[in-house]
PDB file of N, CA and C in Angstrom:
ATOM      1  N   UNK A   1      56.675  45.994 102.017  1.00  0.00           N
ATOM      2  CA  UNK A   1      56.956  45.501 103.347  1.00  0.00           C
ATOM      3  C   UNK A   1      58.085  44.475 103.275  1.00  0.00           C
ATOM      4  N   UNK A   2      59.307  44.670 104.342  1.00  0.00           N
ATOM      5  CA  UNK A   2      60.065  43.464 104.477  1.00  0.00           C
ATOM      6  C   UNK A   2      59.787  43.355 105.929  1.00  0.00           C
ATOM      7  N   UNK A   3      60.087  41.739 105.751  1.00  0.00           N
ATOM      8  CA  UNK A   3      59.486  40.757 107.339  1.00  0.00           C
ATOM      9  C   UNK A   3      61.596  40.375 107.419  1.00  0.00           C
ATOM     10  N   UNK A   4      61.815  40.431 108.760  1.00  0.00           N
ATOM     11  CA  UNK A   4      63.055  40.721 108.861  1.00  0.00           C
ATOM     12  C   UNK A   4      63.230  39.667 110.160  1.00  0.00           C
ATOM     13  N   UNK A   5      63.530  38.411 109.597  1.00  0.00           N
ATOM     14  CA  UNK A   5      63.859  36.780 110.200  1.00  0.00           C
ATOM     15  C   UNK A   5      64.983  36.740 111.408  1.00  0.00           C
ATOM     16  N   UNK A   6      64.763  36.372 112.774  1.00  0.00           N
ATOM     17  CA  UNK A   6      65.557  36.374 113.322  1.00  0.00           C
ATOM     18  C   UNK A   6      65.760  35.249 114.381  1.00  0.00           C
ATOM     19  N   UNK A   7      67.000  34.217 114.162  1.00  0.00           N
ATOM     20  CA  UNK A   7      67.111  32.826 114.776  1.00  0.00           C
ATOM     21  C   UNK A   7      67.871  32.872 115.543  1.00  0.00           C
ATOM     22  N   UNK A   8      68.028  32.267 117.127  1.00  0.00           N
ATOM     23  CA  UNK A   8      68.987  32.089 117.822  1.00  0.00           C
ATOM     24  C   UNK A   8      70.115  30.496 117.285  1.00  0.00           C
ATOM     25  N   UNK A   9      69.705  30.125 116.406  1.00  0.00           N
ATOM     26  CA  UNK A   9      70.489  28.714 115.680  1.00  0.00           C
ATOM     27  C   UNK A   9      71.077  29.483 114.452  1.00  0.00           C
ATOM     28  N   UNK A  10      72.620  29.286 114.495  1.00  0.00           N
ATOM     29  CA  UNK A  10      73.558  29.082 113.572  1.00  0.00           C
ATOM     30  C   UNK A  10      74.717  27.843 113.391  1.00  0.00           C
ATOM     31  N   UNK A  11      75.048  27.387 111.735  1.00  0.00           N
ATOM     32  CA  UNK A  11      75.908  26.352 111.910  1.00  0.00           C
ATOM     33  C   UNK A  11      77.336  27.793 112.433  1.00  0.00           C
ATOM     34  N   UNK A  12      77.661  28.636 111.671  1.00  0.00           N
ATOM     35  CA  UNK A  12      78.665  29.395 111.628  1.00  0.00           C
ATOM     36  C   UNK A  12      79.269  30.083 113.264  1.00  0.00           C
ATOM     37  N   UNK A  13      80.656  29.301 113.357  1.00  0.00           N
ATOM     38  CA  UNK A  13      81.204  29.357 114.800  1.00  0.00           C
ATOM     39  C   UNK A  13      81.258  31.154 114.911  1.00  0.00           C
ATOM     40  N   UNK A  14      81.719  32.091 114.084  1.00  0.00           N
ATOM     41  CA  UNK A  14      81.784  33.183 114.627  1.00  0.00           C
ATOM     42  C   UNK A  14      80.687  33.895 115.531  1.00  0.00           C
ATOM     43  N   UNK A  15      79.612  33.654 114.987  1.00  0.00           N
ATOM     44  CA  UNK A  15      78.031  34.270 115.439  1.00  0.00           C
ATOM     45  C   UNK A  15      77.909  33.721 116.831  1.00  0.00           C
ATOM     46  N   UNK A  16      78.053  32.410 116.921  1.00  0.00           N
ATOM     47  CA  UNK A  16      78.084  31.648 118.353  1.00  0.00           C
ATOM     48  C   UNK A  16      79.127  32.636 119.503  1.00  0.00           C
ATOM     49  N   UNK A  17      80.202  32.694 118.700  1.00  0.00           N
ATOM     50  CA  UNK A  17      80.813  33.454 120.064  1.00  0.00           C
ATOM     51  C   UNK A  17      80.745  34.728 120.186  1.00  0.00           C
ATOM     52  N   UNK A  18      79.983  35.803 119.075  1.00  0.00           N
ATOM     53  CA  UNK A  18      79.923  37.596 119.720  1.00  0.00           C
ATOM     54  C   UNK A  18      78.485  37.245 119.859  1.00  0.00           C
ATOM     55  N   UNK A  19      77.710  37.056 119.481  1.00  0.00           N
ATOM     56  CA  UNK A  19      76.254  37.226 119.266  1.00  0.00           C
ATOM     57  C   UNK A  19      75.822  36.712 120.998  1.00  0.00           C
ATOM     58  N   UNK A  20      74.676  37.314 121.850  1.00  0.00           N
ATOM     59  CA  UNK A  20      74.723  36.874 122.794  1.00  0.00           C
ATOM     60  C   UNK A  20      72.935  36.199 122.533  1.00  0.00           C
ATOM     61  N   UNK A  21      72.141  36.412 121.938  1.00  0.00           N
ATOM     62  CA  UNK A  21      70.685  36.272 121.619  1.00  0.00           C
ATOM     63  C   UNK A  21      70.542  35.672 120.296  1.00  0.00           C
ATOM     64  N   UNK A  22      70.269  36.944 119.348  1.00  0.00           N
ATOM     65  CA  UNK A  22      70.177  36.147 118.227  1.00  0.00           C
ATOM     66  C   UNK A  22      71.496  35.813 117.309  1.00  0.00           C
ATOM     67  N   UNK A  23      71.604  34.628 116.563  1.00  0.00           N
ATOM     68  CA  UNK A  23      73.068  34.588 116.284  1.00  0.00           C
ATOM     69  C   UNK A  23      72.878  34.608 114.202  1.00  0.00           C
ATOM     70  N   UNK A  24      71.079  34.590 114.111  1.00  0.00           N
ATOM     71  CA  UNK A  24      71.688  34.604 111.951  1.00  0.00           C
ATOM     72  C   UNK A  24      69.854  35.940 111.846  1.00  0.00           C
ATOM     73  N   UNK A  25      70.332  36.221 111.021  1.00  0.00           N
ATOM     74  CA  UNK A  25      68.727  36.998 110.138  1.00  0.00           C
ATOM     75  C   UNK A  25      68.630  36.682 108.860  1.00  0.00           C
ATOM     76  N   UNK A  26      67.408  37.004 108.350  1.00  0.00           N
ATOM     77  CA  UNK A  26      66.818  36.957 106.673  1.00  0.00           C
ATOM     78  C   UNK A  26      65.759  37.504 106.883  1.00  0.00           C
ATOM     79  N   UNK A  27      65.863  38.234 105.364  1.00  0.00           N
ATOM     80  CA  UNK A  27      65.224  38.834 105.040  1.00  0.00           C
ATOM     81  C   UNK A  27      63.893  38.124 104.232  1.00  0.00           C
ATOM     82  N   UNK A  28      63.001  38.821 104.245  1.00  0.00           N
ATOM     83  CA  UNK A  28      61.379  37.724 103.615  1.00  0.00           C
ATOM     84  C   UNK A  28      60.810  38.605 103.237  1.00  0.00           C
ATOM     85  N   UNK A  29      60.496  39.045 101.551  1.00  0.00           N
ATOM     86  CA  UNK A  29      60.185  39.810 100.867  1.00  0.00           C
ATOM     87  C   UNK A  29      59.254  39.277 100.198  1.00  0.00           C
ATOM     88  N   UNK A  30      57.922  40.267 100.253  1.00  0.00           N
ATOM     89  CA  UNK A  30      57.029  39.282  99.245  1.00  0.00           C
ATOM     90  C   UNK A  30      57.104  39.617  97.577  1.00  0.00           C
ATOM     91  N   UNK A  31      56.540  38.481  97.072  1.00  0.00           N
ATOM     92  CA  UNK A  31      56.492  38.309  95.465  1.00  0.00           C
ATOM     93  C   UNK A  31      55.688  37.817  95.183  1.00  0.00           C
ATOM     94  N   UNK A  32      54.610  38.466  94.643  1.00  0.00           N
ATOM     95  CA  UNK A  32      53.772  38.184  94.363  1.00  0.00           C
ATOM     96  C   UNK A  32      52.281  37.535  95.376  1.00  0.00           C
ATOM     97  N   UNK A  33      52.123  36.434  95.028  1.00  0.00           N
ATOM     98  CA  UNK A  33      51.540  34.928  96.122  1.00  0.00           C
ATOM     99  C   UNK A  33      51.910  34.311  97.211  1.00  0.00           C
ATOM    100  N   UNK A  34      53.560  34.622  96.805  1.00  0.00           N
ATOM    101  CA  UNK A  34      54.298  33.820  97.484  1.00  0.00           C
ATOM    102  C   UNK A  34      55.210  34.934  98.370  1.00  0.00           C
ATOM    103  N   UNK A  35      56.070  34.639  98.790  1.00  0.00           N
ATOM    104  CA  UNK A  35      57.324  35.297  99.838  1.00  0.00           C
ATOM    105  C   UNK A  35      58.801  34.619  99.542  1.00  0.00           C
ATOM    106  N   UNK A  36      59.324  35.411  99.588  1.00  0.00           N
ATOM    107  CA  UNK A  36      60.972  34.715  99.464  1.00  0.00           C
ATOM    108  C   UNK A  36      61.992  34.607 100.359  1.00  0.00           C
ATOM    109  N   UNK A  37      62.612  33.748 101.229  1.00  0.00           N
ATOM    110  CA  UNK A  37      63.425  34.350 102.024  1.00  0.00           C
ATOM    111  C   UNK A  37      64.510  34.236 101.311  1.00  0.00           C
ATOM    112  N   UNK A  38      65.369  35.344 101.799  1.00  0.00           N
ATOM    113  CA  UNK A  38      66.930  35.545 101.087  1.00  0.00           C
ATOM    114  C   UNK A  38      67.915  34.898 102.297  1.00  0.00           C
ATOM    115  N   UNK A  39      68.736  33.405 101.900  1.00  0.00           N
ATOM    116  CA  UNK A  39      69.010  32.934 102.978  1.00  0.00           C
ATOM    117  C   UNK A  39      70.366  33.247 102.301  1.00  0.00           C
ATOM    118  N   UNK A  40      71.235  33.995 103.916  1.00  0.00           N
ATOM    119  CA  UNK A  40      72.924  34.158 103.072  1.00  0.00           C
ATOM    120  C   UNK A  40      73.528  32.577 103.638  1.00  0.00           C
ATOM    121  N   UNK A  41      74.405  32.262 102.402  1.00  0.00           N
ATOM    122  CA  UNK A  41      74.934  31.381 102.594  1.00  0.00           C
ATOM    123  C   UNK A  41      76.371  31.018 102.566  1.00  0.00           C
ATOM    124  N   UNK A  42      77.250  31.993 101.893  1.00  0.00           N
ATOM    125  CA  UNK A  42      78.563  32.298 102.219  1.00  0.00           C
ATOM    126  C   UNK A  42      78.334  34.170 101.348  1.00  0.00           C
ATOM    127  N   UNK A  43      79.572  34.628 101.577  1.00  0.00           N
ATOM    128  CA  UNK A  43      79.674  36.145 101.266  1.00  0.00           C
ATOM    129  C   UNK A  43      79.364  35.966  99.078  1.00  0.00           C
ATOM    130  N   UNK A  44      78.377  36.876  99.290  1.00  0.00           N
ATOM    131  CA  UNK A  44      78.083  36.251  97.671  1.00  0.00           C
ATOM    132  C   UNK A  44      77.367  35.482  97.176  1.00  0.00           C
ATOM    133  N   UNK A  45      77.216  34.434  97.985  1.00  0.00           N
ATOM    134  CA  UNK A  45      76.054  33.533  97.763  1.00  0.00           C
ATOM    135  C   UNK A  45      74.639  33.620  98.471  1.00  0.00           C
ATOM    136  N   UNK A  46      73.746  34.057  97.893  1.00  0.00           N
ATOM    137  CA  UNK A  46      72.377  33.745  98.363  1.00  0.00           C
ATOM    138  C   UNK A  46      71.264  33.052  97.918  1.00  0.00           C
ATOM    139  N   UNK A  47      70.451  32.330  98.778  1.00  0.00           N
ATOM    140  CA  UNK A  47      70.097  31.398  98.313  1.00  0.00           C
ATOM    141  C   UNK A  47      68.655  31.860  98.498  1.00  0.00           C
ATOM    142  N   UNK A  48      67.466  32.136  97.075  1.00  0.00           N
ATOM    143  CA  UNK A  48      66.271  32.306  97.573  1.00  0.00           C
ATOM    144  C   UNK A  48      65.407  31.194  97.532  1.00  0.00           C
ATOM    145  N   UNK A  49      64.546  31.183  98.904  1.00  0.00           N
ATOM    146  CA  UNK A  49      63.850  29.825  99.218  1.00  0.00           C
ATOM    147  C   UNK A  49      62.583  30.848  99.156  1.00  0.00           C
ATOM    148  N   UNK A  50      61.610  30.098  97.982  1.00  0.00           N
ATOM    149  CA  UNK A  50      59.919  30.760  98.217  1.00  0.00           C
ATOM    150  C   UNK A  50      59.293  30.385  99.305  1.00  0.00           C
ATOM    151  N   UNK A  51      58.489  30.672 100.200  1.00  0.00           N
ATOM    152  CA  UNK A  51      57.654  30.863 101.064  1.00  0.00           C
ATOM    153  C   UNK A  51      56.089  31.373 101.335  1.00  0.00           C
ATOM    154  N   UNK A  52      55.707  30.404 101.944  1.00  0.00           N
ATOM    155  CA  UNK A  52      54.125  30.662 101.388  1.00  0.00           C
ATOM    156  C   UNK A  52      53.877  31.005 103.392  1.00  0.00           C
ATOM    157  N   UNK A  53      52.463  30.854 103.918  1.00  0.00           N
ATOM    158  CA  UNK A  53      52.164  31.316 105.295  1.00  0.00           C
ATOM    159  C   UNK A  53      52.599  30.096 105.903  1.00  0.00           C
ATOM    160  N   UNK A  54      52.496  28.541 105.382  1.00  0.00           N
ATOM    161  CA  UNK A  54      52.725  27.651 106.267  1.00  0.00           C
ATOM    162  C   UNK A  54      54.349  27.048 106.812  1.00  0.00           C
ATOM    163  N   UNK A  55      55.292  27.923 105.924  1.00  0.00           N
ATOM    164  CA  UNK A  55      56.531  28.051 105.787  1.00  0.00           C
ATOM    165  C   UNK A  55      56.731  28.710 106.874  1.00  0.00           C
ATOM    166  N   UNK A  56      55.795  30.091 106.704  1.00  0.00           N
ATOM    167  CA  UNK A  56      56.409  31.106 108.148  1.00  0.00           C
ATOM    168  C   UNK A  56      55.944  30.512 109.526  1.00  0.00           C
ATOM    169  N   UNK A  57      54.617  29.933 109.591  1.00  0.00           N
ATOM    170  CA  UNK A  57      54.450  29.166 111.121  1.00  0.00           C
ATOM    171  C   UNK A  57      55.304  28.337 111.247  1.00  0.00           C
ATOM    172  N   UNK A  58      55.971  27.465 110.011  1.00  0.00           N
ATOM    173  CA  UNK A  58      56.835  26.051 110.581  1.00  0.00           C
ATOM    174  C   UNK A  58      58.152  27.302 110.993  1.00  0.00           C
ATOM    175  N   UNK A  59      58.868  27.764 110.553  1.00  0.00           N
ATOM    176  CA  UNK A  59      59.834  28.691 110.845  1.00  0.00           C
ATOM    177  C   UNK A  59      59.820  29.403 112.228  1.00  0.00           C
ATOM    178  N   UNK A  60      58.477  30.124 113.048  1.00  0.00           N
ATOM    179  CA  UNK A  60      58.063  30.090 113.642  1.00  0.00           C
ATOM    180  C   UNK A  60      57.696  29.460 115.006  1.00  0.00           C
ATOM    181  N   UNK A  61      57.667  27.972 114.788  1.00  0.00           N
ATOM    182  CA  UNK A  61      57.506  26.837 115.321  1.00  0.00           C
ATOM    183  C   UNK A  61      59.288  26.187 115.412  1.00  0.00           C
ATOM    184  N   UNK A  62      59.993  26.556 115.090  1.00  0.00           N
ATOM    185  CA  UNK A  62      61.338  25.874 114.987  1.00  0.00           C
ATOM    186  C   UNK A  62      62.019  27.380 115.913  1.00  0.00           C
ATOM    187  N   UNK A  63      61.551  28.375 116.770  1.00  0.00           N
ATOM    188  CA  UNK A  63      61.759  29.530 117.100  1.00  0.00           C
ATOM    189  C   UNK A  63      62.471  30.590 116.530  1.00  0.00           C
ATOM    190  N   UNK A  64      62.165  30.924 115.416  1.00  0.00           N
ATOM    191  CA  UNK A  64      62.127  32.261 114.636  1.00  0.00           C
ATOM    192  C   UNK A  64      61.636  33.082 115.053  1.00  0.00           C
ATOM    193  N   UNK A  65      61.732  34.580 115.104  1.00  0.00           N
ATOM    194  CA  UNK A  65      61.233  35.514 115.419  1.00  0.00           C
ATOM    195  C   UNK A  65      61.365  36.559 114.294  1.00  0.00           C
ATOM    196  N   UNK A  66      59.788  36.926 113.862  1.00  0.00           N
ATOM    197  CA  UNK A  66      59.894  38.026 113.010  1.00  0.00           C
ATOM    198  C   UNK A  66      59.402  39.452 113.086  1.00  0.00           C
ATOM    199  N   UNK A  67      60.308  40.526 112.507  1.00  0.00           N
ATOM    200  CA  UNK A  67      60.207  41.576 112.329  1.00  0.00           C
ATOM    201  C   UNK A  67      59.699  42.246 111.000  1.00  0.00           C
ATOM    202  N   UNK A  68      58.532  42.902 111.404  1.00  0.00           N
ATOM    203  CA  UNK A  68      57.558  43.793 110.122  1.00  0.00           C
ATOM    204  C   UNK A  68      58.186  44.840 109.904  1.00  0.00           C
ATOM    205  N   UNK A  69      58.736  45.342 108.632  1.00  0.00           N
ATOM    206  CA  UNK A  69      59.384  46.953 108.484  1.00  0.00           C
ATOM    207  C   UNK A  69      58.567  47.151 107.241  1.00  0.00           C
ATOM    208  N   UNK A  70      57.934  47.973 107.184  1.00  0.00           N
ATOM    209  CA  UNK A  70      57.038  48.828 106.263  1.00  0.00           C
ATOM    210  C   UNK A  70      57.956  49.557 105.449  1.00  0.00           C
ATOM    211  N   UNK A  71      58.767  48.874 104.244  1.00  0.00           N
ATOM    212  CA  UNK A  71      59.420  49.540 103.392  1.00  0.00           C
ATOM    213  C   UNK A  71      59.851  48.829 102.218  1.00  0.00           C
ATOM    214  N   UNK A  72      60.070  49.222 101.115  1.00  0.00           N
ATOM    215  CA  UNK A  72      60.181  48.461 100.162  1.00  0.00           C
ATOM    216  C   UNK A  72      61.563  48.234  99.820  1.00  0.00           C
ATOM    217  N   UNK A  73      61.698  46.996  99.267  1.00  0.00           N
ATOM    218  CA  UNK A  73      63.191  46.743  99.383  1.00  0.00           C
ATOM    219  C   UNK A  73      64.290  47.454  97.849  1.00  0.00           C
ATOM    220  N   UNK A  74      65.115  47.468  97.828  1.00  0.00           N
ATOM    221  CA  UNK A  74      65.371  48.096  96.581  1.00  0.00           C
ATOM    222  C   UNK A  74      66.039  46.905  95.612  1.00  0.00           C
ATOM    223  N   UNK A  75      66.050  47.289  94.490  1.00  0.00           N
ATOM    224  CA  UNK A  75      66.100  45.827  93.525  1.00  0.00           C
ATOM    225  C   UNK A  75      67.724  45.442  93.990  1.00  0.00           C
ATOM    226  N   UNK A  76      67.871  44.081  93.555  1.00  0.00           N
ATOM    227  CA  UNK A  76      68.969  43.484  93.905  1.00  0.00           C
ATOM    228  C   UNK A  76      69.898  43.786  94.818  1.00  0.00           C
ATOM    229  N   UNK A  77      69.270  43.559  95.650  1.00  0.00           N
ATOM    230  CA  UNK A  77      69.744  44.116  96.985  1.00  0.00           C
ATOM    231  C   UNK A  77      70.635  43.109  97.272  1.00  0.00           C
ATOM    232  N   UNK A  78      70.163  41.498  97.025  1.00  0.00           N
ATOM    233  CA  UNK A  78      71.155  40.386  97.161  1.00  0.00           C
ATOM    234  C   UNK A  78      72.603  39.860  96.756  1.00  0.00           C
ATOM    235  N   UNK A  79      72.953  41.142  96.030  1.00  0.00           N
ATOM    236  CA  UNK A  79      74.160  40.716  95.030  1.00  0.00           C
ATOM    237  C   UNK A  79      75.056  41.633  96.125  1.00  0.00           C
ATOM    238  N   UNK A  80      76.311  41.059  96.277  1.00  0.00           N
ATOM    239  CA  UNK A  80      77.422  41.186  96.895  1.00  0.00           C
ATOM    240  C   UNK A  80      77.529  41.390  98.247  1.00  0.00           C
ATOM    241  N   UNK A  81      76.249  40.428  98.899  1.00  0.00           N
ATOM    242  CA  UNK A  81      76.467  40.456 100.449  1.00  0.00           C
ATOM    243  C   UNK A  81      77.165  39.918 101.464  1.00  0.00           C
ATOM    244  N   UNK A  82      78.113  40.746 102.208  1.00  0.00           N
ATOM    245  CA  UNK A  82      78.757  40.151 103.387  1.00  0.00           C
ATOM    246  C   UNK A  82      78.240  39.315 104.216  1.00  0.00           C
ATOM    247  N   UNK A  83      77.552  39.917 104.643  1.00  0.00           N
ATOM    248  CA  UNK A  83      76.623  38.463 105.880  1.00  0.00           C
ATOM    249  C   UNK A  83      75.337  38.708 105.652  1.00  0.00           C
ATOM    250  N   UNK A  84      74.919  38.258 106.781  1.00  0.00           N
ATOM    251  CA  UNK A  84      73.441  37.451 106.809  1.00  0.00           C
ATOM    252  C   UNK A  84      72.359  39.352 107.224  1.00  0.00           C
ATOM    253  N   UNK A  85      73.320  39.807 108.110  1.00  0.00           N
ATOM    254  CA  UNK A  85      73.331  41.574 108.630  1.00  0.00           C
ATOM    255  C   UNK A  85      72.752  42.328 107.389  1.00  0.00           C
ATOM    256  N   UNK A  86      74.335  41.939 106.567  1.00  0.00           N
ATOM    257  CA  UNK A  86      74.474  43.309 105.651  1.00  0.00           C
ATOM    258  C   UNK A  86      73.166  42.658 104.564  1.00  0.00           C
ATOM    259  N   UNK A  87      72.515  41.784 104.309  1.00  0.00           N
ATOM    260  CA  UNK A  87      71.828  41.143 103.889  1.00  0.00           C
ATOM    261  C   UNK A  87      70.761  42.180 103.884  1.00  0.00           C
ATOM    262  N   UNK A  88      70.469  41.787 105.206  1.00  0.00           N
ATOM    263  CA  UNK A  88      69.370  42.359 105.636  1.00  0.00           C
ATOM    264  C   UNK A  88      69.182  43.544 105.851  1.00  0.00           C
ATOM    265  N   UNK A  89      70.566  44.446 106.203  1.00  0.00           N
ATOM    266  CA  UNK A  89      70.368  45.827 105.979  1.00  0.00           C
ATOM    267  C   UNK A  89      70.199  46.677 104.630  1.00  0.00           C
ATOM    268  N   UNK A  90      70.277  45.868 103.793  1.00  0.00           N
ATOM    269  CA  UNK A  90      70.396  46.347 102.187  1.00  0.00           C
ATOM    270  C   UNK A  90      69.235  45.905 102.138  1.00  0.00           C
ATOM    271  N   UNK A  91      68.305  44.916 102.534  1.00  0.00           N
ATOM    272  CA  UNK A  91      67.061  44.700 101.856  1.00  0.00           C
ATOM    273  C   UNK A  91      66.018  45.833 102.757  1.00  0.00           C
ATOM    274  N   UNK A  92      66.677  46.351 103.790  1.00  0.00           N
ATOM    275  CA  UNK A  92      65.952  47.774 104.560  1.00  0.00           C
ATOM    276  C   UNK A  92      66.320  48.862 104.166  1.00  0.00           C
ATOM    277  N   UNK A  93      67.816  48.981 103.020  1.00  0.00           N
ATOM    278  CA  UNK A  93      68.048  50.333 103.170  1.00  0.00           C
ATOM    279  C   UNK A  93      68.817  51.296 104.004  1.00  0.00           C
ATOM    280  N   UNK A  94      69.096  50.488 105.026  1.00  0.00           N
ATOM    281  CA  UNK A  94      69.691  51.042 106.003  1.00  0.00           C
ATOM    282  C   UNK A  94      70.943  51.488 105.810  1.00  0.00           C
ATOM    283  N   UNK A  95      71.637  52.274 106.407  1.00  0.00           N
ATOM    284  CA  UNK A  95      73.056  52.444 106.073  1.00  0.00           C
ATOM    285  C   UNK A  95      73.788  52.536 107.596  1.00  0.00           C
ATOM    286  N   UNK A  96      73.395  51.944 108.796  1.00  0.00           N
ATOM    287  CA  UNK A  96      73.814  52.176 110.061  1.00  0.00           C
ATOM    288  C   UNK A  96      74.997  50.963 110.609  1.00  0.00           C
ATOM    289  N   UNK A  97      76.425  52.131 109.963  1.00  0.00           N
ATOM    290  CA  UNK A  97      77.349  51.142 110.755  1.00  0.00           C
ATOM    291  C   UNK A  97      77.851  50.562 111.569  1.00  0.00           C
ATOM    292  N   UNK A  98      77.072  51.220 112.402  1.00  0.00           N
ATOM    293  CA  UNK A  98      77.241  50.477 114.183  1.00  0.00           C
ATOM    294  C   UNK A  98      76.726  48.875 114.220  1.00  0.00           C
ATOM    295  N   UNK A  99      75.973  48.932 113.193  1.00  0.00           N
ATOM    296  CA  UNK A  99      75.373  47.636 113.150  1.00  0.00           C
ATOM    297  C   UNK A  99      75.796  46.478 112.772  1.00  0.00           C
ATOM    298  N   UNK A 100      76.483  45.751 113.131  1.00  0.00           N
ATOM    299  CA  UNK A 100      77.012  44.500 112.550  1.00  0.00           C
ATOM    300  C   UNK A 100      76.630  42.950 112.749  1.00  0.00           C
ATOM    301  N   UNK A 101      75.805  42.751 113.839  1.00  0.00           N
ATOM    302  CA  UNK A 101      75.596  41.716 114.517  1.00  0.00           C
ATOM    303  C   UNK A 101      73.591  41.627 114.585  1.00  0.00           C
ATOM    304  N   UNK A 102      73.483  40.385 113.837  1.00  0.00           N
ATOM    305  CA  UNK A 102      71.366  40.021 114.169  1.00  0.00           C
ATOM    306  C   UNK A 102      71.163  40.339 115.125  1.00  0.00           C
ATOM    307  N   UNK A 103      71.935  40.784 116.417  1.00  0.00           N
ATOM    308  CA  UNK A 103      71.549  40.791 118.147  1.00  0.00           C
ATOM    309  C   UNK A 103      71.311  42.148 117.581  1.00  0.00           C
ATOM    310  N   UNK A 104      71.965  43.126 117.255  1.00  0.00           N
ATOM    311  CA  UNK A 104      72.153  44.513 117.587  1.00  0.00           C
ATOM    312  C   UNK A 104      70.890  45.384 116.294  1.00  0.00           C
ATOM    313  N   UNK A 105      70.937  44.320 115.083  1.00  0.00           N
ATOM    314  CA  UNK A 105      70.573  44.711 114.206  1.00  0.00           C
ATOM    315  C   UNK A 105      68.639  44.385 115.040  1.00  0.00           C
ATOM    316  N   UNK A 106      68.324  43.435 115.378  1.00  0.00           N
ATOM    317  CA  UNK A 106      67.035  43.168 116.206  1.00  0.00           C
ATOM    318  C   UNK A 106      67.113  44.596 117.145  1.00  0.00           C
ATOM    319  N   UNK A 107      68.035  45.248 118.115  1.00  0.00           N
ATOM    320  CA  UNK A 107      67.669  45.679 119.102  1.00  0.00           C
ATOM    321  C   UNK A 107      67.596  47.539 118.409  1.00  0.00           C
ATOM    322  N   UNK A 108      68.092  47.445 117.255  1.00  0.00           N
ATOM    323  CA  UNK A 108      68.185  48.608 116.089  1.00  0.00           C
ATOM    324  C   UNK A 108      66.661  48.457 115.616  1.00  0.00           C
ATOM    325  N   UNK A 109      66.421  48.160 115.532  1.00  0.00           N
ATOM    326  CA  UNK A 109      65.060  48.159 114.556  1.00  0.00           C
ATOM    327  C   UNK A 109      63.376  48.475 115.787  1.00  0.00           C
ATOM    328  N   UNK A 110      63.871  47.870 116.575  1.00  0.00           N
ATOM    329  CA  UNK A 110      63.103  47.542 118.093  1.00  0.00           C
ATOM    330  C   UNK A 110      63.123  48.815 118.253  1.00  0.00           C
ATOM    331  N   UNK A 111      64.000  49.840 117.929  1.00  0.00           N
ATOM    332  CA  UNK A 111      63.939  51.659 118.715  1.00  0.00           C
ATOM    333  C   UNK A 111      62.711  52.328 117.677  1.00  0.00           C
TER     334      UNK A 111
END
């Protein structure tokens, strides 16, 4: 299972001006006990933060919205990601290029 993170708060000015809803995603893969989110942090860099249940209510509580996809992620999915998107579409597997934007990639997954 990946849980598929979706925030209307970004520092990054581009997202602010196409994005009309949600403007960042991450991906939250479990391991083991724990959960990981894969937070992108520039193209290439990702940063994994472990996560336990009281992580996901505070996340939650700060208005996150998450998405359940019943699929397993494929190994290193994190290495050479463009954005926060392609992030997350590699940790689904997906290969749908229409998709570029957390707004579209939320309203993709929602069908």
């Amino acid at each position: 299972m990946v849980i598929i993170a979706f925030s209307e708060k970004t520092s990054k000015i581009l997202p602010r001006i196409i994005c009309r809803r949600f403007k960042h995603c991450a991906p939250i893969v479990p391991a083991g006990r724990y959960m990981v989110l894969y937070q992108f942090c520039a193209p290439g860099h990702v940063t994994k933060i472990p996560l336990n249940m009281s992580g996901i209510r505070r996340l939650r509580a700060n208005g996150w919205q998450f998405m359940y996809v019943p699929c397993d992620p494929p190994r290193n999915f994190d290495q050479h990601a463009f954005s926060c998107v392609d992030l997350s579409k590699r940790a689904l597997g997906m290969r749908a290029l229409h998709v570029q934007t957390p707004d579209r990639l939320f309203k993709h997954l929602c069908r």
